[in-house]
PDB file of N, CA and C in Angstrom:
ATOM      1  N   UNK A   1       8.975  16.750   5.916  1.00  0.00           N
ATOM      2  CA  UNK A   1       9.498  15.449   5.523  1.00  0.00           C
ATOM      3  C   UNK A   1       8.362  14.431   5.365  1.00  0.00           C
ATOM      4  N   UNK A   2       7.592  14.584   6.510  1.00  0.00           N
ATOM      5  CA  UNK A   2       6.570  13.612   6.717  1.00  0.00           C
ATOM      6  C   UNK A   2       5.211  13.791   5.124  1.00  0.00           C
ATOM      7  N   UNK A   3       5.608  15.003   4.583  1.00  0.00           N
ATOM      8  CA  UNK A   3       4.514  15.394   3.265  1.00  0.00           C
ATOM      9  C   UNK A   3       4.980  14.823   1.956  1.00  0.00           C
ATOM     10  N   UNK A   4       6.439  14.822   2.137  1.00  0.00           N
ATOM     11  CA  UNK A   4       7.547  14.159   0.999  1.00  0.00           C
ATOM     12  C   UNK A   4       7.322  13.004   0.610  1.00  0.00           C
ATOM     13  N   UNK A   5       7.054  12.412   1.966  1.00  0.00           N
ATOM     14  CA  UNK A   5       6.704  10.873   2.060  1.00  0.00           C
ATOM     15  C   UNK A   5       5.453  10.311   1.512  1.00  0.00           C
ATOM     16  N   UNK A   6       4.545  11.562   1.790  1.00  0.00           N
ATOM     17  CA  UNK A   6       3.084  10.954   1.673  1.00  0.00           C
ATOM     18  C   UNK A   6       3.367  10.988   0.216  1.00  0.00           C
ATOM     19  N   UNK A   7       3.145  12.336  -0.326  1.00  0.00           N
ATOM     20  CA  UNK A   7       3.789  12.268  -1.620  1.00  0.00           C
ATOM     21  C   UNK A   7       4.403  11.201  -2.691  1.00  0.00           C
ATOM     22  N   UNK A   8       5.378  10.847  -1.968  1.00  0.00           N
ATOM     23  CA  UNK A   8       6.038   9.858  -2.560  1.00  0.00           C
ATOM     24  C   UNK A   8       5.089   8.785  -3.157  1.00  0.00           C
ATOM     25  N   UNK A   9       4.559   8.164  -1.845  1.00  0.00           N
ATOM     26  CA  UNK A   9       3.966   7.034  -1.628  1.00  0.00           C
ATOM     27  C   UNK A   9       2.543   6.994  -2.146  1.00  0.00           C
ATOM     28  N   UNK A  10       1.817   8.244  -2.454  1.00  0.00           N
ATOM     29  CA  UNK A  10       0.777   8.630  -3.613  1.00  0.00           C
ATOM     30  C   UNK A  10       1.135   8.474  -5.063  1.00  0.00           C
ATOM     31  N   UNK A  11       2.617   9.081  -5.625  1.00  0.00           N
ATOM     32  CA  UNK A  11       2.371   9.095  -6.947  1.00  0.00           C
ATOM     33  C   UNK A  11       3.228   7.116  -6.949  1.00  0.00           C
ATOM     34  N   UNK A  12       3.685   6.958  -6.182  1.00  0.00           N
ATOM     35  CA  UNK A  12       3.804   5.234  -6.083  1.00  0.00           C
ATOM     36  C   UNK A  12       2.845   4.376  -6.136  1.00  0.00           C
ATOM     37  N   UNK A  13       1.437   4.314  -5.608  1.00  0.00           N
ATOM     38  CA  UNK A  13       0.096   4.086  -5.181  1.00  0.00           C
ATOM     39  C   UNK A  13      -0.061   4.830  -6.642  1.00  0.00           C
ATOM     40  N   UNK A  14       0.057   5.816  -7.407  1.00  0.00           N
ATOM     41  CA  UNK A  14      -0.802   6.147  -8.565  1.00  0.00           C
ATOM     42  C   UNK A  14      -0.231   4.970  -9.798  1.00  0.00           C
ATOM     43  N   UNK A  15       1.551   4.839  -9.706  1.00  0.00           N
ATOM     44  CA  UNK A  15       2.092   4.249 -10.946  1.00  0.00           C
ATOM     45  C   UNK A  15       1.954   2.852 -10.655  1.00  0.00           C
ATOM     46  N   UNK A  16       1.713   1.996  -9.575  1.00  0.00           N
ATOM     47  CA  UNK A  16       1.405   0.710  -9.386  1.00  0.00           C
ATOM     48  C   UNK A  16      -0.218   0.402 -10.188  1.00  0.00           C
ATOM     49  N   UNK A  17      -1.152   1.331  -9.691  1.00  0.00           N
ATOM     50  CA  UNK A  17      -2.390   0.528 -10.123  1.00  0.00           C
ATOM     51  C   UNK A  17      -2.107   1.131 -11.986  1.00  0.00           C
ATOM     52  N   UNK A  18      -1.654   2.122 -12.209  1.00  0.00           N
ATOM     53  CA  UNK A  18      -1.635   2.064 -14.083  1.00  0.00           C
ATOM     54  C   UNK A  18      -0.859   0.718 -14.188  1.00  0.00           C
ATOM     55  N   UNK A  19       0.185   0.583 -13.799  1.00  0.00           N
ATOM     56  CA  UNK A  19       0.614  -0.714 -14.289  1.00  0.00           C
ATOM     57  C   UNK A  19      -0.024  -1.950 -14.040  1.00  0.00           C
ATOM     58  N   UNK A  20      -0.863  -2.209 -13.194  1.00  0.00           N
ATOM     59  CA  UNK A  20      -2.393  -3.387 -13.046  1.00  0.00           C
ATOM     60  C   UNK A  20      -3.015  -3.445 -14.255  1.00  0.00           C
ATOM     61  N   UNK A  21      -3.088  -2.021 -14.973  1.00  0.00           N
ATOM     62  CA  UNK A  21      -3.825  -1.966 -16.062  1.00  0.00           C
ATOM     63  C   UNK A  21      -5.436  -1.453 -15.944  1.00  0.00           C
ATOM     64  N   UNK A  22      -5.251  -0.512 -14.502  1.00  0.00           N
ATOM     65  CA  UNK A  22      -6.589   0.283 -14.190  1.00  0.00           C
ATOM     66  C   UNK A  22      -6.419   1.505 -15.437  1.00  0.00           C
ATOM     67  N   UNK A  23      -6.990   2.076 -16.108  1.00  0.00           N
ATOM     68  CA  UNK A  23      -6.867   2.886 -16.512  1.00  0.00           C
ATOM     69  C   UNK A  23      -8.198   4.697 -16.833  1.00  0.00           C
ATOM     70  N   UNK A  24      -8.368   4.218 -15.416  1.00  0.00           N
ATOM     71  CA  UNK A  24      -9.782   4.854 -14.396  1.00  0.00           C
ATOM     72  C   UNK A  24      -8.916   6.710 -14.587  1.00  0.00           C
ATOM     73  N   UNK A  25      -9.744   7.478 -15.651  1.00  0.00           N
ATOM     74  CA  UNK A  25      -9.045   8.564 -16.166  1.00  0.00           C
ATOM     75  C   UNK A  25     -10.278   9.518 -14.936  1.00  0.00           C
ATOM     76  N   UNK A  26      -9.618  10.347 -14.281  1.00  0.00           N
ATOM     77  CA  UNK A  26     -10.190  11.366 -13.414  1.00  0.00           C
ATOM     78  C   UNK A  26     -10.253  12.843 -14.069  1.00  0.00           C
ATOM     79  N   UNK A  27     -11.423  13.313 -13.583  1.00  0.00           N
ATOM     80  CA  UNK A  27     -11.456  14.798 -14.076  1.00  0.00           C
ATOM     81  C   UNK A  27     -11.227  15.715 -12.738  1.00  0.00           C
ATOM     82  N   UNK A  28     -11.023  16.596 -13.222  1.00  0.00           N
ATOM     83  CA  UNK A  28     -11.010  17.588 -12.416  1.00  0.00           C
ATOM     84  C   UNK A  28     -12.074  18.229 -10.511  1.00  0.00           C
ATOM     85  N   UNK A  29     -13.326  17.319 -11.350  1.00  0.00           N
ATOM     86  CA  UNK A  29     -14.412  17.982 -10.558  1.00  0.00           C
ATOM     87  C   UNK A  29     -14.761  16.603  -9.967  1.00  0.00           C
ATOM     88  N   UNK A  30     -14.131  15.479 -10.190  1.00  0.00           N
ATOM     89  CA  UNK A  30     -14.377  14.559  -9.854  1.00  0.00           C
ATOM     90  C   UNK A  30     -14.312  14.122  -7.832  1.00  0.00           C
ATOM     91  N   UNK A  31     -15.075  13.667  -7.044  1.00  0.00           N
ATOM     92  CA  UNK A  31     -14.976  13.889  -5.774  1.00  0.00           C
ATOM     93  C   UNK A  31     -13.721  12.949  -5.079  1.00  0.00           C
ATOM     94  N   UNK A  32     -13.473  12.008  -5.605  1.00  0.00           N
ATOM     95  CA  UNK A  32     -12.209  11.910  -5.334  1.00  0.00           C
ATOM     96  C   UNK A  32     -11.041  12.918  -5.537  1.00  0.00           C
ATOM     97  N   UNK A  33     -10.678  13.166  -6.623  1.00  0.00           N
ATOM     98  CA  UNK A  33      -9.944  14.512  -6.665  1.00  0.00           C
ATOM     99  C   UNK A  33      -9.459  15.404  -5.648  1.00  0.00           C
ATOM    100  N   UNK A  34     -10.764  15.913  -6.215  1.00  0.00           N
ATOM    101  CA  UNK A  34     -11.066  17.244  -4.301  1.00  0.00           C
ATOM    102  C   UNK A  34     -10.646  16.899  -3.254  1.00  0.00           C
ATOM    103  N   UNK A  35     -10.602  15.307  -3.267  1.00  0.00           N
ATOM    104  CA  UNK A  35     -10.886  15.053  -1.351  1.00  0.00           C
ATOM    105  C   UNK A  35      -9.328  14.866  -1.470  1.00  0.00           C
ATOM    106  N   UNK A  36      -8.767  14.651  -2.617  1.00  0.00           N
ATOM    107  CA  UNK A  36      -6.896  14.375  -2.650  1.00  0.00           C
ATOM    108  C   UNK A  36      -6.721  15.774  -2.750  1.00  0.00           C
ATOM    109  N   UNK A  37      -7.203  16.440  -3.236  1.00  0.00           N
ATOM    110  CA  UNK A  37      -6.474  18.334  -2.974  1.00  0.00           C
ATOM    111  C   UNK A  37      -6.182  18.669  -1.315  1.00  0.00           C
ATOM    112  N   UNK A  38      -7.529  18.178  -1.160  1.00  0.00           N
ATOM    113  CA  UNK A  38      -8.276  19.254   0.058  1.00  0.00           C
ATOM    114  C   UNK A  38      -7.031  17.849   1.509  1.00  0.00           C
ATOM    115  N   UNK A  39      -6.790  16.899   1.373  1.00  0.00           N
ATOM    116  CA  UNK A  39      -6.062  16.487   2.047  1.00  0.00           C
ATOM    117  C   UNK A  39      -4.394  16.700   2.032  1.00  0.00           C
ATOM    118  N   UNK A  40      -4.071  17.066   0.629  1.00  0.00           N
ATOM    119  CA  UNK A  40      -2.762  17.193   0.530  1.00  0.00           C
ATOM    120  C   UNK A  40      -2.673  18.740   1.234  1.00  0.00           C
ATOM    121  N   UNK A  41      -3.601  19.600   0.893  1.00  0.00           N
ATOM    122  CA  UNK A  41      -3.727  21.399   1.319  1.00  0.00           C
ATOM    123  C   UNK A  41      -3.906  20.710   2.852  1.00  0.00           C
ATOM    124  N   UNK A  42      -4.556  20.025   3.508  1.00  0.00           N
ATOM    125  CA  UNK A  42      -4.043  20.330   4.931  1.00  0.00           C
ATOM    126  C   UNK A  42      -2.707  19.759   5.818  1.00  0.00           C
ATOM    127  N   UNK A  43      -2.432  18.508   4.912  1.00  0.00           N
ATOM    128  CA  UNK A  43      -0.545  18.383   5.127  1.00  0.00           C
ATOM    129  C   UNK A  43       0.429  19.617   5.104  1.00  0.00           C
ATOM    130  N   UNK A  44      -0.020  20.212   3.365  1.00  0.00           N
ATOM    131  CA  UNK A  44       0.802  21.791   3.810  1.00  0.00           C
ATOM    132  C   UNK A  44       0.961  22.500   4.403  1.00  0.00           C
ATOM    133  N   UNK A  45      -0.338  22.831   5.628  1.00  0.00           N
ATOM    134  CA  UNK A  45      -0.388  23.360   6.621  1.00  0.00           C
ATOM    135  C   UNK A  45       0.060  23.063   7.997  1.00  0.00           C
ATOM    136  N   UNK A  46       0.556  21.618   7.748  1.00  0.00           N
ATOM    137  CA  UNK A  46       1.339  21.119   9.081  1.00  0.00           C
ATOM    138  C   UNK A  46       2.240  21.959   9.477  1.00  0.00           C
TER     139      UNK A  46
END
């Protein structure tokens, strides 16, 4: 439940700043990225 949430509240936190009018396009290999994989992969493991 508690991952649902985070979830939530990430792609909420993603559609607020596009609508600011950030339009900061991420790649793949980018180190932010990773560090959002590699944190969401250890929620899954809760």
């Amino acid at each position: 439940m508690r991952l649902l949430l985070a979830f939530i509240d990430w792609i909420r936190g993603r559609r607020q700043r596009r609508l600011e009018g950030e339009t900061t396009q991420y790649s793949a290999d980018d180190p932010w990225v990773l560090q959002q994989i590699e944190k969401f992969e250890r929620e899954l493991k809760r």
